[in-house]
Protein backbone atom coordinates (compact mmCIF):
# COMPACT_ATOMS: atom_id res chain seq x y z
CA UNK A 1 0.00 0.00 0.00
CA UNK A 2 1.00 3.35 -0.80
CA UNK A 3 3.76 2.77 -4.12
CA UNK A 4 3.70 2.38 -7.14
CA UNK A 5 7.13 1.15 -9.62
CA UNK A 6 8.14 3.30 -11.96
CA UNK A 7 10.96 0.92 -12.71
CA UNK A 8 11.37 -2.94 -14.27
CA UNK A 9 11.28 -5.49 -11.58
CA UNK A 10 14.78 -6.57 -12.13
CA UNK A 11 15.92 -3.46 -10.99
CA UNK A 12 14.47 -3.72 -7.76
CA UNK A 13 15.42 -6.51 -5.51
CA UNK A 14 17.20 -5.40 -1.87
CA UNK A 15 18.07 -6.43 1.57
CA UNK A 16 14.82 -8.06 2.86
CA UNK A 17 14.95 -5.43 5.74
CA UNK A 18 15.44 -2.91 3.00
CA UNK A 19 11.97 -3.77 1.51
CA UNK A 20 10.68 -3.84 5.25
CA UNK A 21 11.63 -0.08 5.21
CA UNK A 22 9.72 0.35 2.01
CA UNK A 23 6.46 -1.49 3.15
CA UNK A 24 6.64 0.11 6.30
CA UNK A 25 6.80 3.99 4.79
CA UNK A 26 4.20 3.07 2.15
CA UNK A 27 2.19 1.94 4.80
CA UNK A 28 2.26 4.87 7.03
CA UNK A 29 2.48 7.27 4.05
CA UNK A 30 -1.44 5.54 2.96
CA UNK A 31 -2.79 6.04 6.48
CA UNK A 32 -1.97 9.51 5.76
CA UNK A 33 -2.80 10.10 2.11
CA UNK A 34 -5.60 6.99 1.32
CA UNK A 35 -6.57 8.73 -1.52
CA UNK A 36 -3.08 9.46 -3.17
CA UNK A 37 -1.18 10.67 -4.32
CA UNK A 38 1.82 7.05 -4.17
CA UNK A 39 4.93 7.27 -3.47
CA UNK A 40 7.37 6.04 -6.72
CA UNK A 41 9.93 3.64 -5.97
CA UNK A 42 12.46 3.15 -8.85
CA UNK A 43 15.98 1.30 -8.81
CA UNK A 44 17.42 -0.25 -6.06
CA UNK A 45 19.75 -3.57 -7.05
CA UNK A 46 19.71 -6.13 -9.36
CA UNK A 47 18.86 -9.75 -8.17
CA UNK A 48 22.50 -10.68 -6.00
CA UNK A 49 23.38 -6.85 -6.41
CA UNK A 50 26.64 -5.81 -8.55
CA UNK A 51 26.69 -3.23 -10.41
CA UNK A 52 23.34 -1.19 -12.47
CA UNK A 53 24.20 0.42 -15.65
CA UNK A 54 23.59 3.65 -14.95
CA UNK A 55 24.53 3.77 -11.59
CA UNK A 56 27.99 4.36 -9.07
CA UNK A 57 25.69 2.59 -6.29
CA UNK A 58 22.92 0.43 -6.32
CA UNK A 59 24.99 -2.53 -5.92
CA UNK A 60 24.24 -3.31 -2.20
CA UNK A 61 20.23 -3.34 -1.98
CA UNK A 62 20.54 -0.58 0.39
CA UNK A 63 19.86 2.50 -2.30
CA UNK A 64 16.40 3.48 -3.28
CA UNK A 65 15.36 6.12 -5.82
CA UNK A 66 11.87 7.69 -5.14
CA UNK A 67 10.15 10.25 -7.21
CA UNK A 68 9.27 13.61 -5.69
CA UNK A 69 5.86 13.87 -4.88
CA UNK A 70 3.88 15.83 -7.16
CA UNK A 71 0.72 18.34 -6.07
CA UNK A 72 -1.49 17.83 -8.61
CA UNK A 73 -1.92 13.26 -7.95
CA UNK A 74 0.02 12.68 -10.88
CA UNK A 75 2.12 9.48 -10.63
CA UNK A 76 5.05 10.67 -12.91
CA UNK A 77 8.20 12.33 -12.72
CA UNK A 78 8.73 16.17 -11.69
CA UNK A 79 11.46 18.32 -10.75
CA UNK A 80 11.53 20.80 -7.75
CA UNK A 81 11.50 23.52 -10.11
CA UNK A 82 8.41 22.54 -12.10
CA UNK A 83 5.09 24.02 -11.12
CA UNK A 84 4.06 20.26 -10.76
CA UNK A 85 6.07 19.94 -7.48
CA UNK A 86 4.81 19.99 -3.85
CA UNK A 87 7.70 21.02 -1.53
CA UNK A 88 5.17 20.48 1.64
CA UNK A 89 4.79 16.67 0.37
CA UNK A 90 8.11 15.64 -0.16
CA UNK A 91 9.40 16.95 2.61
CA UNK A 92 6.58 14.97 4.75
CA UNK A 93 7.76 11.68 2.79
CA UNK A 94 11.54 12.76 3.47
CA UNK A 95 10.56 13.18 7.14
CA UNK A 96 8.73 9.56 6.89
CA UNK A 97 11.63 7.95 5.44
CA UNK A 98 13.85 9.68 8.39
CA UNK A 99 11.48 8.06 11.03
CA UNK A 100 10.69 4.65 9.59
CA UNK A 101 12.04 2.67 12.38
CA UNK A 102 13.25 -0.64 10.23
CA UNK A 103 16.37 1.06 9.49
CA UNK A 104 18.61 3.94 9.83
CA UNK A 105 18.88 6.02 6.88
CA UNK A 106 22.59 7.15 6.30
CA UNK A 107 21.67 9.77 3.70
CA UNK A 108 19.20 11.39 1.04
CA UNK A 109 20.63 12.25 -1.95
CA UNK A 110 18.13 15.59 -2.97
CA UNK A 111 19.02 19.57 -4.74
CA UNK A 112 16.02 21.28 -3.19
CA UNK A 113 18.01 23.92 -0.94
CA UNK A 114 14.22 24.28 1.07
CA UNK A 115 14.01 21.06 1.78
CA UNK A 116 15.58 20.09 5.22
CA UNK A 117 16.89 16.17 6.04
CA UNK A 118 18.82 16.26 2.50
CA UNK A 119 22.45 16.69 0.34
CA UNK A 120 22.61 18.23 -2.47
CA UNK A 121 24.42 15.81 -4.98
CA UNK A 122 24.66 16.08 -9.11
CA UNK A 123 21.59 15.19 -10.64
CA UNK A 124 19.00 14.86 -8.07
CA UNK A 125 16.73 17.33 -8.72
CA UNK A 126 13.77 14.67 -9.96
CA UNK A 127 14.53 11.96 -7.36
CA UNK A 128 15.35 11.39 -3.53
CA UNK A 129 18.25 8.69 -3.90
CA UNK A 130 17.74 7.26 -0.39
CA UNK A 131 20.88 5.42 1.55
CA UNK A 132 19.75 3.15 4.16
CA UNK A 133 22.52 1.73 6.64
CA UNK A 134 22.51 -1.95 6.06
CA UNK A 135 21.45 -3.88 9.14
CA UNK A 136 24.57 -4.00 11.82
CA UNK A 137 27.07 -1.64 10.36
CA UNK A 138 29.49 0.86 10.64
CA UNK A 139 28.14 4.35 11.07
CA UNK A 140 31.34 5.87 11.28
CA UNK A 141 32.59 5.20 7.98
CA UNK A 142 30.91 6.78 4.81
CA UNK A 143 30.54 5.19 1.33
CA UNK A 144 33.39 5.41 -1.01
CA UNK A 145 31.47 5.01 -3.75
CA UNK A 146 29.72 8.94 -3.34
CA UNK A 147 32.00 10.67 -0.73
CA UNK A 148 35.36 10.00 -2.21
CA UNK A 149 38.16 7.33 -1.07
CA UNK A 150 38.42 6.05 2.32
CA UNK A 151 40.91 7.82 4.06
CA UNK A 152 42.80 4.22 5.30
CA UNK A 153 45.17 6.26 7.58
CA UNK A 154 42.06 7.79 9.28
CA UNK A 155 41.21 6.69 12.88
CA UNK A 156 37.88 5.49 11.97
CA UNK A 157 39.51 3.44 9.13
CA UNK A 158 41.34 1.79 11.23
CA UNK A 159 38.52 1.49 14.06
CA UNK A 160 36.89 0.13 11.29
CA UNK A 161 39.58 -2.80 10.37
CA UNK A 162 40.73 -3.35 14.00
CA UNK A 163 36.50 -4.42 14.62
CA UNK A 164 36.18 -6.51 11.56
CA UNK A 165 39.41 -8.25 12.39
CA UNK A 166 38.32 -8.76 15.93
CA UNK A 167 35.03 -10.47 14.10
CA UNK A 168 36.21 -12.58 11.36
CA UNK A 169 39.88 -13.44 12.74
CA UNK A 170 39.00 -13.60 16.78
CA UNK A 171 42.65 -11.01 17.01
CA UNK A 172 41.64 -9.79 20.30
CA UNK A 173 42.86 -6.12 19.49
CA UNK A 174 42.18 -3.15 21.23
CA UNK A 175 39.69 -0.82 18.77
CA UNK A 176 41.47 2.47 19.49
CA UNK A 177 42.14 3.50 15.99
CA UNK A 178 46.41 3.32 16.11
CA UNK A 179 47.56 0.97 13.04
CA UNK A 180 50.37 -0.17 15.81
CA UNK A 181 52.71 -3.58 15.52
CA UNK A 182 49.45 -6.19 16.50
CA UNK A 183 46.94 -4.33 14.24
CA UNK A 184 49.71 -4.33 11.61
CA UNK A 185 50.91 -8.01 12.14
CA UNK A 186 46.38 -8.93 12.13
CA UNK A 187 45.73 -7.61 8.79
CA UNK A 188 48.84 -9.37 7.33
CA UNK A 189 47.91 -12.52 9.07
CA UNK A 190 44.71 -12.19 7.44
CA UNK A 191 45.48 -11.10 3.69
CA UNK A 192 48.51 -14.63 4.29
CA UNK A 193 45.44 -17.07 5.17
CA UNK A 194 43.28 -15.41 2.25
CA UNK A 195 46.20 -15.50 -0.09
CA UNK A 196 46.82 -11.76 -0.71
CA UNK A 197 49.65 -10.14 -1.23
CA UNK A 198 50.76 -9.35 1.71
């Protein structure tokens, strides 16, 4: 309830808690509006993810694109500087998306400057590109794939490794963000037994 696809369905498989999110805003976002207008899902993976012609992201079934909401019912596309647009409503449905309590959103990819819960980014004045955290991870480390390369001498990087290592490998080191001699000695232990260079 609540959506509509404006995309193929082999364009739109994700995370099952992903699609959760989804259900759960298009549910709330009926109770509000029963009579319309939907919300427009588009892209978010391919069927095992990978990359999505078209796209930098979409590979992770975390990324959702979703039309702006238009104040006339209409369910096709509009940009936020066509008469066709309703600020008030997409900024209710950003708000929704904020609060939807499946999962966090990391960020919302939008060029209205009025609208508040959103980035600007290049080409996203017809679409919210929505970034949901998948289940369990990292906040502290943003997504290469829009924010630029990973810093790997940052303290979050390493953060980052020292926790995963402590996961996979059981190395028992101390998450405090200093690439020291055990950290070090970890990740070359690790790249050995998965026969990386080391």
């Amino acid at each position: 309830q609540g959506y509509y696809s404006y995309k193929p369905a082999t364009n739109q498989y994700g995370l099952s808690e992903t699609i959760r999110a989804l259900q759960t805003i298009g549910s709330q976002w009926h109770r509000a509006h029963p009579s319309g207008p939907r919300i427009g899902i588009g892209d978010i993976s391919l069927k095992g993810g990978g990359p999505m012609p078209g796209h930098a992201s979409h590979q992770k079934g975390v990324d959702i694109d979703i039309r702006l909401v238009r104040n006339d019912g209409q369910e096709a596309p509009v940009t936020y500087k066509q008469a066709g647009y309703s600020r008030a409503l997409t900024q209710e449905l950003v708000n929704l998306i904020r609060s939807n309590g499946v999962l966090s959103v990391q960020y919302i990819f939008f060029n209205d400057p009025q609208v508040t819960g959103v980035q600007k980014w290049p080409n996203h004045d017809d679409h919210l590109h929505v970034r949901f955290y998948p289940p369990g991870a990292s906040r502290e480390m943003e997504d290469e794939e829009f924010l630029g390369e990973v810093n790997r001498t940052s303290a979050d990087y390493i953060r980052w490794v020292q926790r995963s290592l402590n996961k996979l490998e059981s190395a028992g080191l101390a998450v405090d963000g200093i690439s020291g001699p055990l950290t070090r000695a970890a990740v070359r232990s690790f790249q050995k037994k998965k026969g990386l260079a080391v």
